[in-house]
PDB file of N, CA and C in Angstrom:
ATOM      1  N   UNK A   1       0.845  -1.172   0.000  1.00  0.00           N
ATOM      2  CA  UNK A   1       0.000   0.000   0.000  1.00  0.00           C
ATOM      3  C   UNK A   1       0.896   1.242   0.000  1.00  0.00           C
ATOM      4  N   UNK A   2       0.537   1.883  -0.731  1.00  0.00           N
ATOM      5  CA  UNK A   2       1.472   3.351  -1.338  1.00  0.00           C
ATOM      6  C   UNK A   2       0.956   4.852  -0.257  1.00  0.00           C
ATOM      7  N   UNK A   3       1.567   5.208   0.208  1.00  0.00           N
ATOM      8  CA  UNK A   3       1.115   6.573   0.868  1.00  0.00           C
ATOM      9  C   UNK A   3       1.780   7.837   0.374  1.00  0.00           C
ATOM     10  N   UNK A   4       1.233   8.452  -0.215  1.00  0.00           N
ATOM     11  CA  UNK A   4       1.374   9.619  -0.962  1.00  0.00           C
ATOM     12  C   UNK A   4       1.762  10.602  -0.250  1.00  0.00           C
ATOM     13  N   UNK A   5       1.699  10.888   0.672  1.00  0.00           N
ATOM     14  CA  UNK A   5       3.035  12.055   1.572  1.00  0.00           C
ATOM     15  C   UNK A   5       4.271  12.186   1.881  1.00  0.00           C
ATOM     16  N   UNK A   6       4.599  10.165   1.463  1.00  0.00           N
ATOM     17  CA  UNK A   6       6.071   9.865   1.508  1.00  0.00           C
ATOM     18  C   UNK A   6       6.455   9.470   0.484  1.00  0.00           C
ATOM     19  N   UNK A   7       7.680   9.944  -0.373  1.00  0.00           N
ATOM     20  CA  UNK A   7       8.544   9.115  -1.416  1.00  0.00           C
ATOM     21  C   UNK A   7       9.666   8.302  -0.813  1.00  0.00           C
ATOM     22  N   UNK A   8       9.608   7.163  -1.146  1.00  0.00           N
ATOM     23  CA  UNK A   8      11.212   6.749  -0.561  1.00  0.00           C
ATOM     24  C   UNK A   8      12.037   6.745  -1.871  1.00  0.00           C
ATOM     25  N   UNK A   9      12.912   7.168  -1.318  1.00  0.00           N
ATOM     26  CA  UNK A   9      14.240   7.245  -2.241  1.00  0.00           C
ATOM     27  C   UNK A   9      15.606   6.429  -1.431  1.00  0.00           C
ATOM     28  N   UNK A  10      16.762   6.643  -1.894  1.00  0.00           N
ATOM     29  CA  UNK A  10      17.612   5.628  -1.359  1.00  0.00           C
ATOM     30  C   UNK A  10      18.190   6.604  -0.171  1.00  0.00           C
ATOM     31  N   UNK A  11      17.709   7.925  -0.273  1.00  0.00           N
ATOM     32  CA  UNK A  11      18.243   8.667   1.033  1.00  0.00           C
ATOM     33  C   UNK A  11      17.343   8.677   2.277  1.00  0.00           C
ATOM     34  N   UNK A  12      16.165   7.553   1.999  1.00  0.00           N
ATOM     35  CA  UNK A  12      15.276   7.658   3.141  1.00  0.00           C
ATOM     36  C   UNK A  12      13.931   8.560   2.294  1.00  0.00           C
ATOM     37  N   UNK A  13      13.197   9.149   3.201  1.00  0.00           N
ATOM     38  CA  UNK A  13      11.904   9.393   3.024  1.00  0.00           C
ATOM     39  C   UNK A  13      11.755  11.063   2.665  1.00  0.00           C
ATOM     40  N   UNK A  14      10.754  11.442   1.561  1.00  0.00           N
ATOM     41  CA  UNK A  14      10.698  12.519   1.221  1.00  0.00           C
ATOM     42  C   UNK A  14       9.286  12.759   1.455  1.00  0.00           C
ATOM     43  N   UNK A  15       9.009  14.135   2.200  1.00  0.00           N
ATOM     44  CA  UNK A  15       7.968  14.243   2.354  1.00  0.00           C
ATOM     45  C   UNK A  15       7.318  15.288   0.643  1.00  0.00           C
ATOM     46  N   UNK A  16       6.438  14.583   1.133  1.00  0.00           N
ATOM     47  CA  UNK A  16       5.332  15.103  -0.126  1.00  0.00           C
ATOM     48  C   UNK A  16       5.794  16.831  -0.817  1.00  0.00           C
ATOM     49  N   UNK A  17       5.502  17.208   0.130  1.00  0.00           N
ATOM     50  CA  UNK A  17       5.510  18.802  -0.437  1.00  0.00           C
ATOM     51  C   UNK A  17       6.864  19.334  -0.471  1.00  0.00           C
ATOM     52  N   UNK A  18       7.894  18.668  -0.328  1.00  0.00           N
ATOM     53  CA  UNK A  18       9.368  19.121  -0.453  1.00  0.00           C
ATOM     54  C   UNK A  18       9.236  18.412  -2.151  1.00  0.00           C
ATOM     55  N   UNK A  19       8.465  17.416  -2.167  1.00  0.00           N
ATOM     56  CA  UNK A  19       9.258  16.737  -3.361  1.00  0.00           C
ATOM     57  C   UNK A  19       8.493  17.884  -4.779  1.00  0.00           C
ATOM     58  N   UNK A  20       6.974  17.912  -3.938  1.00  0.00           N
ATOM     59  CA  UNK A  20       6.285  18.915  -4.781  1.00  0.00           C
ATOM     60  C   UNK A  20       6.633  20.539  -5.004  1.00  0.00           C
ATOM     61  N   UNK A  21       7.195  20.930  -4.266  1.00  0.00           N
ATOM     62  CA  UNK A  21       8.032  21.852  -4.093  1.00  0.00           C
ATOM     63  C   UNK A  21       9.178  21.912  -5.594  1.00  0.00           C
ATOM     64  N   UNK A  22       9.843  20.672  -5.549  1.00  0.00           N
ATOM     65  CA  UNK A  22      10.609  20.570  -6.620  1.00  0.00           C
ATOM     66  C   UNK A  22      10.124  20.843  -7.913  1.00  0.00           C
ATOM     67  N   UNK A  23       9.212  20.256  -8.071  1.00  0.00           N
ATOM     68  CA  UNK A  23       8.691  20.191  -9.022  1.00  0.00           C
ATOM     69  C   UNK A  23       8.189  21.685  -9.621  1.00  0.00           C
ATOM     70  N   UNK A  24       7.481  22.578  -8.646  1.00  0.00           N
ATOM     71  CA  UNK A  24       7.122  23.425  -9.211  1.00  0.00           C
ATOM     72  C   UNK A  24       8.643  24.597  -9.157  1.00  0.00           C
ATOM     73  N   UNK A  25       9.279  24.345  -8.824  1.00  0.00           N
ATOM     74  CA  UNK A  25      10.834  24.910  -9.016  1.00  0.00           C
ATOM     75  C   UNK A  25      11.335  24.447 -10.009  1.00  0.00           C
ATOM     76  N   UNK A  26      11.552  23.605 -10.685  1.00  0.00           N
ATOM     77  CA  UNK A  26      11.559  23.016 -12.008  1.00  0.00           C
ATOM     78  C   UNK A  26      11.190  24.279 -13.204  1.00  0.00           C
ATOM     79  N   UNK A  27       9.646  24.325 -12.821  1.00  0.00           N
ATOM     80  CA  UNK A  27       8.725  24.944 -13.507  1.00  0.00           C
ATOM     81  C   UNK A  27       9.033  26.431 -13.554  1.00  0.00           C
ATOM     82  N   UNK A  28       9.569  26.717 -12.857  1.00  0.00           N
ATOM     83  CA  UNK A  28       9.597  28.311 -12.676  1.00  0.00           C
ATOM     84  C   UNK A  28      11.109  28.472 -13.253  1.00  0.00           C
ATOM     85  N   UNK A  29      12.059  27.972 -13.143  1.00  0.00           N
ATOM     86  CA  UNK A  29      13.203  28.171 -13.571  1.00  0.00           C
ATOM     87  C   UNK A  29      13.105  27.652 -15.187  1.00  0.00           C
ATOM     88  N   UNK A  30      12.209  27.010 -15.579  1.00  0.00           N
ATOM     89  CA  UNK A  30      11.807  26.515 -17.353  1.00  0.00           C
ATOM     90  C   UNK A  30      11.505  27.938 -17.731  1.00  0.00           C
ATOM     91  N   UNK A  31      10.432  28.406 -17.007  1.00  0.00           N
ATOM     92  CA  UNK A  31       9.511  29.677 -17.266  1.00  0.00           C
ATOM     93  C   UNK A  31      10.780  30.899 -17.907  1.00  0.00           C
ATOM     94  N   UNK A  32      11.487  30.950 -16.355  1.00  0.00           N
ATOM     95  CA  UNK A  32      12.186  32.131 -17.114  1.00  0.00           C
ATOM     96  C   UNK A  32      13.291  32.118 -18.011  1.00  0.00           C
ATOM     97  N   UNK A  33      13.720  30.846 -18.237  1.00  0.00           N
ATOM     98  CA  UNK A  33      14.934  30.557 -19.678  1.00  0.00           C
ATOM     99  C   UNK A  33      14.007  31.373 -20.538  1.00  0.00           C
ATOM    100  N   UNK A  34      12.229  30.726 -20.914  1.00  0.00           N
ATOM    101  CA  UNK A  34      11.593  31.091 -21.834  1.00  0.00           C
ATOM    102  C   UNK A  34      11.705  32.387 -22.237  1.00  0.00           C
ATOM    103  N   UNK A  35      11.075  33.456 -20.874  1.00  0.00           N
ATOM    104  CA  UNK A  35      11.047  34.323 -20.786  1.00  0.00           C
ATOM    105  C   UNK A  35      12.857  35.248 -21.564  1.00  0.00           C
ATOM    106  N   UNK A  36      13.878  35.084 -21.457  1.00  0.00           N
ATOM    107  CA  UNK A  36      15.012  35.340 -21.467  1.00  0.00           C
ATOM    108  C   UNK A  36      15.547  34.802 -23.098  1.00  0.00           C
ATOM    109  N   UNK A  37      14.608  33.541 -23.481  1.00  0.00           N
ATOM    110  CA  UNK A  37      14.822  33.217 -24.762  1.00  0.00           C
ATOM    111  C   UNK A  37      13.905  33.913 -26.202  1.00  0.00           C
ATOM    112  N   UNK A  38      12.602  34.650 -25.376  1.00  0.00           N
ATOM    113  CA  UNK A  38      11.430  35.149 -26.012  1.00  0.00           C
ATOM    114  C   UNK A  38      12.323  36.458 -26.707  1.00  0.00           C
ATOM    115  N   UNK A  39      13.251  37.796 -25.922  1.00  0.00           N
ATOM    116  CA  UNK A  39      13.995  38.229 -26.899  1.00  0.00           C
ATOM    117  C   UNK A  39      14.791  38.137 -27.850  1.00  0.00           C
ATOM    118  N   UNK A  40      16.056  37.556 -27.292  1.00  0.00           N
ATOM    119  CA  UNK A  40      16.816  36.683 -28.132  1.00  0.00           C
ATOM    120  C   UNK A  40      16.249  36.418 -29.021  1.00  0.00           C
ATOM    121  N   UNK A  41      15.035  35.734 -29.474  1.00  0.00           N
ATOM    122  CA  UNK A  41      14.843  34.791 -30.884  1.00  0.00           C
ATOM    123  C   UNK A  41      14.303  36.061 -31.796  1.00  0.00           C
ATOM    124  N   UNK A  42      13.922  37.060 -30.996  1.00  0.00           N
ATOM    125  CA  UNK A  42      13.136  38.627 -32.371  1.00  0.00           C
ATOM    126  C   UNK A  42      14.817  39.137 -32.510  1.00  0.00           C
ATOM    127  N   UNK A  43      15.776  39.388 -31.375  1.00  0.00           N
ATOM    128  CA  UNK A  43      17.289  39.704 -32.166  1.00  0.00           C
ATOM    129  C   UNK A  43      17.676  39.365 -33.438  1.00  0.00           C
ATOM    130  N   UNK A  44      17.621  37.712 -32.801  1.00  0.00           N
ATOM    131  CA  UNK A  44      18.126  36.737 -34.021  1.00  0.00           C
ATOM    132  C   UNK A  44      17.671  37.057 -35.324  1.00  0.00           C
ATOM    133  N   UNK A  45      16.033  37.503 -35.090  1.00  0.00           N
ATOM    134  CA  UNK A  45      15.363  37.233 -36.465  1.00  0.00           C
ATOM    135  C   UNK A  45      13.905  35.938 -36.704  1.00  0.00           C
ATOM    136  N   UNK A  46      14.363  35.158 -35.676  1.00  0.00           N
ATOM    137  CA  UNK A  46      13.781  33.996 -35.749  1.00  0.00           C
ATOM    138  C   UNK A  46      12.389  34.011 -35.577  1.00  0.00           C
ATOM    139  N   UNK A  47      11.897  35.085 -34.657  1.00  0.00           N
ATOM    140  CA  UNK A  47      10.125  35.368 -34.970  1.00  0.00           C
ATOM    141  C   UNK A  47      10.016  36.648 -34.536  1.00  0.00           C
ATOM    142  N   UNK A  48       8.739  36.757 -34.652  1.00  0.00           N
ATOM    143  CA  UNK A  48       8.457  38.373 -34.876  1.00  0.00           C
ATOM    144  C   UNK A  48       8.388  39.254 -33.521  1.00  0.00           C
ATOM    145  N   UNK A  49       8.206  40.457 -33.271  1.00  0.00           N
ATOM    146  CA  UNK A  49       8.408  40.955 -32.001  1.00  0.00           C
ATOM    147  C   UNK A  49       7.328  40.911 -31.346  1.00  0.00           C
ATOM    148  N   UNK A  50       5.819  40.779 -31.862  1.00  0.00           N
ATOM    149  CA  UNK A  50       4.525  40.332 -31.019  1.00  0.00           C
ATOM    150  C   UNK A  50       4.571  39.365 -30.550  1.00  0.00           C
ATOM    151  N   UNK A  51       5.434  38.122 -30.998  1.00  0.00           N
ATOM    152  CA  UNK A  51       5.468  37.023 -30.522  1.00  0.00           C
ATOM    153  C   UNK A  51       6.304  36.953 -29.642  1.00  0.00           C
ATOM    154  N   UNK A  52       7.568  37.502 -29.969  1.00  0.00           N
ATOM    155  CA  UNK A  52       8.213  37.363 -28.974  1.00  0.00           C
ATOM    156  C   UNK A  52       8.468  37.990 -27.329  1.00  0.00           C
ATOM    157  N   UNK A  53       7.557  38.862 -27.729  1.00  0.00           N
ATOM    158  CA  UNK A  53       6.869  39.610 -26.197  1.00  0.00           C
ATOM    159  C   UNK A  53       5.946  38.920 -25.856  1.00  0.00           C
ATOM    160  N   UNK A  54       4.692  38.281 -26.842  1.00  0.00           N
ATOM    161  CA  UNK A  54       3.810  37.317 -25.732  1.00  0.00           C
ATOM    162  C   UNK A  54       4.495  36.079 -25.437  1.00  0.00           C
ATOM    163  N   UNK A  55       5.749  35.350 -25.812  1.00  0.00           N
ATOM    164  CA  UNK A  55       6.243  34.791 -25.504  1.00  0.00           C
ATOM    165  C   UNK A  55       7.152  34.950 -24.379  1.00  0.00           C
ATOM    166  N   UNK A  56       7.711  35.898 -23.640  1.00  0.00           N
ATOM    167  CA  UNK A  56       8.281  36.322 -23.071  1.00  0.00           C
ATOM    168  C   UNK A  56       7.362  37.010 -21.503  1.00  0.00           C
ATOM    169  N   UNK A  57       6.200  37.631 -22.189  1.00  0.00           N
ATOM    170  CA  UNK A  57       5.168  37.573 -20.880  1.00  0.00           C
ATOM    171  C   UNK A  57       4.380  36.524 -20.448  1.00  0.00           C
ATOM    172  N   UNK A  58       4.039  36.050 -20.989  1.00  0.00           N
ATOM    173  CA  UNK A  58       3.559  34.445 -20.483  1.00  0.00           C
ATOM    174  C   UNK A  58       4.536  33.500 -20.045  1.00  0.00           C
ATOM    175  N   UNK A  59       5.400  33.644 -20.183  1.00  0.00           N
ATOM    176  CA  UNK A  59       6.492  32.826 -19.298  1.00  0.00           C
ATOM    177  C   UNK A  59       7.111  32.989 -18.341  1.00  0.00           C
ATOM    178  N   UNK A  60       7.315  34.544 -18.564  1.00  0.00           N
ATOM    179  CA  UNK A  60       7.850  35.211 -16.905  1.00  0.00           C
ATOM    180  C   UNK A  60       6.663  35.148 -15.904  1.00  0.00           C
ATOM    181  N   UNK A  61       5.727  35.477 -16.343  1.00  0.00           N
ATOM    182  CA  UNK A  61       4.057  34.682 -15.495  1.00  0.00           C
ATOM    183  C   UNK A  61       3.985  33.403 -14.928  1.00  0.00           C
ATOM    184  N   UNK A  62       4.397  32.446 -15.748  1.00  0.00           N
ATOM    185  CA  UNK A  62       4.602  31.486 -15.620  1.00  0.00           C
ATOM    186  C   UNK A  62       5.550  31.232 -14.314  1.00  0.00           C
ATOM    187  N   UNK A  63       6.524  31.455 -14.458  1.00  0.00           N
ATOM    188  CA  UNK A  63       8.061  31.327 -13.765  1.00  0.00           C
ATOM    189  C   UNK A  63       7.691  32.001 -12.454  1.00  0.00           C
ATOM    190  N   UNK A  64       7.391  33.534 -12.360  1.00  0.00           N
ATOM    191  CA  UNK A  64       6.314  34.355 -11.164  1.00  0.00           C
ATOM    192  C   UNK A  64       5.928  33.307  -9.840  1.00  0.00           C
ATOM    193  N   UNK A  65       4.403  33.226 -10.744  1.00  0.00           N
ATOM    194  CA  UNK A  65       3.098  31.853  -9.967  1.00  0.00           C
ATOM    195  C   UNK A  65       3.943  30.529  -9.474  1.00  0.00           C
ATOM    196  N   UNK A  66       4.719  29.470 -10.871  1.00  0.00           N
ATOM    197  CA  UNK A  66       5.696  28.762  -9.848  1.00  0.00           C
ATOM    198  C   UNK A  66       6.341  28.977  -8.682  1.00  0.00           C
ATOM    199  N   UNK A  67       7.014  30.130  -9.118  1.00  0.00           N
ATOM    200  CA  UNK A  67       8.086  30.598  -7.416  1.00  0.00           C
ATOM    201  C   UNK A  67       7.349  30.893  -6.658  1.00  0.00           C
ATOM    202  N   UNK A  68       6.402  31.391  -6.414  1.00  0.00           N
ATOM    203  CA  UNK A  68       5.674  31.765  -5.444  1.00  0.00           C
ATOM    204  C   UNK A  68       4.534  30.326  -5.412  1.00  0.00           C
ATOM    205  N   UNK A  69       4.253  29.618  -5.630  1.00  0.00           N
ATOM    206  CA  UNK A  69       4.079  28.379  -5.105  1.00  0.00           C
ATOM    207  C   UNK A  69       4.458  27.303  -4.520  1.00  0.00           C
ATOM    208  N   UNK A  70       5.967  26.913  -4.677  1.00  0.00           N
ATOM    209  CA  UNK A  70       7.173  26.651  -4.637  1.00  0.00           C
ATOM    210  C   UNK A  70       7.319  27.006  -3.213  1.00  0.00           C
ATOM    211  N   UNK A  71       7.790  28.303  -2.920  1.00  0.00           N
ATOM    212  CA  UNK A  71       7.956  29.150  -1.626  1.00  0.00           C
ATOM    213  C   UNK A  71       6.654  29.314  -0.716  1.00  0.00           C
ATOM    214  N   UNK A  72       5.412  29.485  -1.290  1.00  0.00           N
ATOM    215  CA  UNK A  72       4.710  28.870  -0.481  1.00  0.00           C
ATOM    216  C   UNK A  72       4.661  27.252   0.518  1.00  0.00           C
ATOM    217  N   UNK A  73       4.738  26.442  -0.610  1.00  0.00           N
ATOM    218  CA  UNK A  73       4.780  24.917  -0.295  1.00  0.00           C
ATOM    219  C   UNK A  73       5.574  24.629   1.155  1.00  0.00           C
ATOM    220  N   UNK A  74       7.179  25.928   0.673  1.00  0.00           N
ATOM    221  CA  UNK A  74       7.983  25.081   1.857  1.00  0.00           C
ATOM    222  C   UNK A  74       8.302  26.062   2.725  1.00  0.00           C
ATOM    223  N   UNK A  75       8.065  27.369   2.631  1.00  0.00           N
ATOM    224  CA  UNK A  75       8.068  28.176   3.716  1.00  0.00           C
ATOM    225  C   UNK A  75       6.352  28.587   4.575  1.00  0.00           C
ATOM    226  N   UNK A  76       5.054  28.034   3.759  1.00  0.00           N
ATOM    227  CA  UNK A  76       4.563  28.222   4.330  1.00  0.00           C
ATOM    228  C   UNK A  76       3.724  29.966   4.262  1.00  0.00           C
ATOM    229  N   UNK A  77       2.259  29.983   4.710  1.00  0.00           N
ATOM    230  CA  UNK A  77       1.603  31.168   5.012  1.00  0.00           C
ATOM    231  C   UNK A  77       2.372  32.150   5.606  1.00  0.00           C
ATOM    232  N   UNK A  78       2.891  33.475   5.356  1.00  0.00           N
ATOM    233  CA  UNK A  78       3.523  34.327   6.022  1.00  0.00           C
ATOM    234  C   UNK A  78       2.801  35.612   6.261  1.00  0.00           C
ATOM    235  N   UNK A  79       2.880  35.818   8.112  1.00  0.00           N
ATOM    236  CA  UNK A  79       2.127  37.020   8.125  1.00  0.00           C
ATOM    237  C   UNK A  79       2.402  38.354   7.905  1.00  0.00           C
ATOM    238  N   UNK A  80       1.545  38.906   7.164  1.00  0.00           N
ATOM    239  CA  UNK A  80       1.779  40.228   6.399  1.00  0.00           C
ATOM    240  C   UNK A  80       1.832  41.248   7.659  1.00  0.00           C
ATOM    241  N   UNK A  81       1.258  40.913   9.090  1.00  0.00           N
ATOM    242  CA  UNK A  81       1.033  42.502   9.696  1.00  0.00           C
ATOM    243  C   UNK A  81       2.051  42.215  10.986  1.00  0.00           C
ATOM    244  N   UNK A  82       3.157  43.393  11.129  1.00  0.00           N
ATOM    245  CA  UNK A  82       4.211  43.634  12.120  1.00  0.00           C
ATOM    246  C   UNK A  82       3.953  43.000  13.355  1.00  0.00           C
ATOM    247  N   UNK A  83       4.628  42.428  14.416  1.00  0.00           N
ATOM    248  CA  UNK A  83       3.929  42.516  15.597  1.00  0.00           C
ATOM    249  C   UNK A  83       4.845  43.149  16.429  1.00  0.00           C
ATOM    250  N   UNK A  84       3.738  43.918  17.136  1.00  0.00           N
ATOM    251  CA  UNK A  84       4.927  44.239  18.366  1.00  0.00           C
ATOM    252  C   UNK A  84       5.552  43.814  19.042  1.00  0.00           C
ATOM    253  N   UNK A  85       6.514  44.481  20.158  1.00  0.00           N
ATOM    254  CA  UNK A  85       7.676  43.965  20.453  1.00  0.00           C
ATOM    255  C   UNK A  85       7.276  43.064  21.830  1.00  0.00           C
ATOM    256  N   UNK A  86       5.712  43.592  22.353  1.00  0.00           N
ATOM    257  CA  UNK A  86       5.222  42.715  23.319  1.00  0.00           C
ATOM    258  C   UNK A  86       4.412  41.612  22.723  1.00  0.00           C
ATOM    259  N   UNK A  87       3.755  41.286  21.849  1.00  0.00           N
ATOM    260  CA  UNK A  87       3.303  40.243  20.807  1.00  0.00           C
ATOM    261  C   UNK A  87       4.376  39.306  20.585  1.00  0.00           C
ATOM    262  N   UNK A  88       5.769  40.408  20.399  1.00  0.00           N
ATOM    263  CA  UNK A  88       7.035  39.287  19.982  1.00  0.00           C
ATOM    264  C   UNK A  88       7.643  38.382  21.292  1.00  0.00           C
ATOM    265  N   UNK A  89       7.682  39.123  22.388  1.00  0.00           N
ATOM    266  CA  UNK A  89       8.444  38.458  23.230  1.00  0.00           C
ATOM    267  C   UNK A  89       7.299  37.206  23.866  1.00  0.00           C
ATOM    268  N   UNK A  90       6.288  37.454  24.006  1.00  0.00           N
ATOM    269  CA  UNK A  90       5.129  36.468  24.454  1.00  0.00           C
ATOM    270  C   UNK A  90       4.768  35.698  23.490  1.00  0.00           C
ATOM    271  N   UNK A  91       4.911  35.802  22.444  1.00  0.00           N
ATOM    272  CA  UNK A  91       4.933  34.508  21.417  1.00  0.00           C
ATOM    273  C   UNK A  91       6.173  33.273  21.786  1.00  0.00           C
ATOM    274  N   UNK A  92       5.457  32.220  21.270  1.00  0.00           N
ATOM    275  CA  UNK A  92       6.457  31.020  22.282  1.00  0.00           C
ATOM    276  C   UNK A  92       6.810  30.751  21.143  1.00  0.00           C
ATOM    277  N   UNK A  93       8.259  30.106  20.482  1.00  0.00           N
ATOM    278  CA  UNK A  93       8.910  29.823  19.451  1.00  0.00           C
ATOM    279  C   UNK A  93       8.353  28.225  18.595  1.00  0.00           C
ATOM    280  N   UNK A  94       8.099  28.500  17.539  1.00  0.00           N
ATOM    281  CA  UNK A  94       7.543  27.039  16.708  1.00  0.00           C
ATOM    282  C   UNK A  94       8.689  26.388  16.362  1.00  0.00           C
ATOM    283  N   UNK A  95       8.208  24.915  16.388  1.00  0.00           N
ATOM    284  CA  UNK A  95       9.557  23.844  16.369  1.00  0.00           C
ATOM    285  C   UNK A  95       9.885  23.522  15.024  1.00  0.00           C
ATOM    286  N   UNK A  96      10.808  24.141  14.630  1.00  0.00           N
ATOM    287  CA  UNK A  96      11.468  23.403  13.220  1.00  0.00           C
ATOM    288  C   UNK A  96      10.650  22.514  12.882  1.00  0.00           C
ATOM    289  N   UNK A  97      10.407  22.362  11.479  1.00  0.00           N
ATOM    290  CA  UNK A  97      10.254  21.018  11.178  1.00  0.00           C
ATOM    291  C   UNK A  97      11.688  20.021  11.232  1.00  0.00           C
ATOM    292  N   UNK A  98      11.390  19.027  11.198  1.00  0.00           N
ATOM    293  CA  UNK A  98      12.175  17.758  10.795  1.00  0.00           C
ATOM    294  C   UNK A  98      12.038  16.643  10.199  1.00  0.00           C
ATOM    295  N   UNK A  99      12.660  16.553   8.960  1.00  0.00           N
ATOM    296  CA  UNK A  99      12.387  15.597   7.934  1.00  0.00           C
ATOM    297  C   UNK A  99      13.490  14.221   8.400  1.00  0.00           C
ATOM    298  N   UNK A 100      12.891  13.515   9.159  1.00  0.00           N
ATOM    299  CA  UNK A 100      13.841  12.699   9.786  1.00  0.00           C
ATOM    300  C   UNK A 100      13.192  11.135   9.371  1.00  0.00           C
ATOM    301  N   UNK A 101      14.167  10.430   8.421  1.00  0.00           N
ATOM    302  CA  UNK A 101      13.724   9.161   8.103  1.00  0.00           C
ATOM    303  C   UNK A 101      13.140   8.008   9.312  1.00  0.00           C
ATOM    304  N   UNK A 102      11.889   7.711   9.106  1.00  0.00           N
ATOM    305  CA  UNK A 102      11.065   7.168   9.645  1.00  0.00           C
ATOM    306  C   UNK A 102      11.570   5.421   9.665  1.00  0.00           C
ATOM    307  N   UNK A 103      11.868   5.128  10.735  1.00  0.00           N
ATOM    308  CA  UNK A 103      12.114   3.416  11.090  1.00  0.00           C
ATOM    309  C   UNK A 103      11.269   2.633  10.801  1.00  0.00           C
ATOM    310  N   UNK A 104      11.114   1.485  10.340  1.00  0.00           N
ATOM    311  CA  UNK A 104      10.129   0.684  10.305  1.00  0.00           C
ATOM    312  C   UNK A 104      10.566  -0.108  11.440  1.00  0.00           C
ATOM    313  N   UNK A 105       8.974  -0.193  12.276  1.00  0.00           N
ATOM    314  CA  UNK A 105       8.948  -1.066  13.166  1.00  0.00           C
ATOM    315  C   UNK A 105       9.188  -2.353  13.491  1.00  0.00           C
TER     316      UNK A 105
END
């Protein structure tokens, strides 16, 4: 029976959203070659400059939404509003995660 939050690999166990994480990092670093290749090819000659601007904005879009999904996945909801310095010190510290290969019993 397969559980989909863990990959095993030969380094032990990957949790789900690190591996998914990858993936959409993949995606975002494809995005912006595109984006970076969309001028280049109207330089060259190779297509025209409408194209190569909607080619070039739809990919940096692309590349954008990945990273920021990506960085969501593994850093998580981040709060947008300051807290003060008495909010800060009375807040109790959250525990690391730890991706620590799981023993079989």
């Amino acid at each position: 029976m397969s559980n989909r939050t863990d990959l095993g690999t030969a380094y032990g166990r990957i949790p789900w959203p690190v591996f998914e994480s990858g993936l959409w990092l993949r995606l975002a670093i494809s995005g912006a070659i595109v984006a970076i290749l969309g001028p280049v090819l109207v330089v060259t000659g190779d297509t025209s400059p409408l194209a190569g601007a909607a080619m070039s904005v739809a990919s940096g879009a692309v590349a954008v939404l990945s990273w920021r999904r990506m960085n969501f996945l593994l850093v998580g909801k981040r709060d947008t509003k300051p807290e003060t310095a008495a909010a800060a010190a009375t807040r109790t510290p959250a525990a690391a995660p730890r991706y620590v290969r799981a023993h079989a019993a």
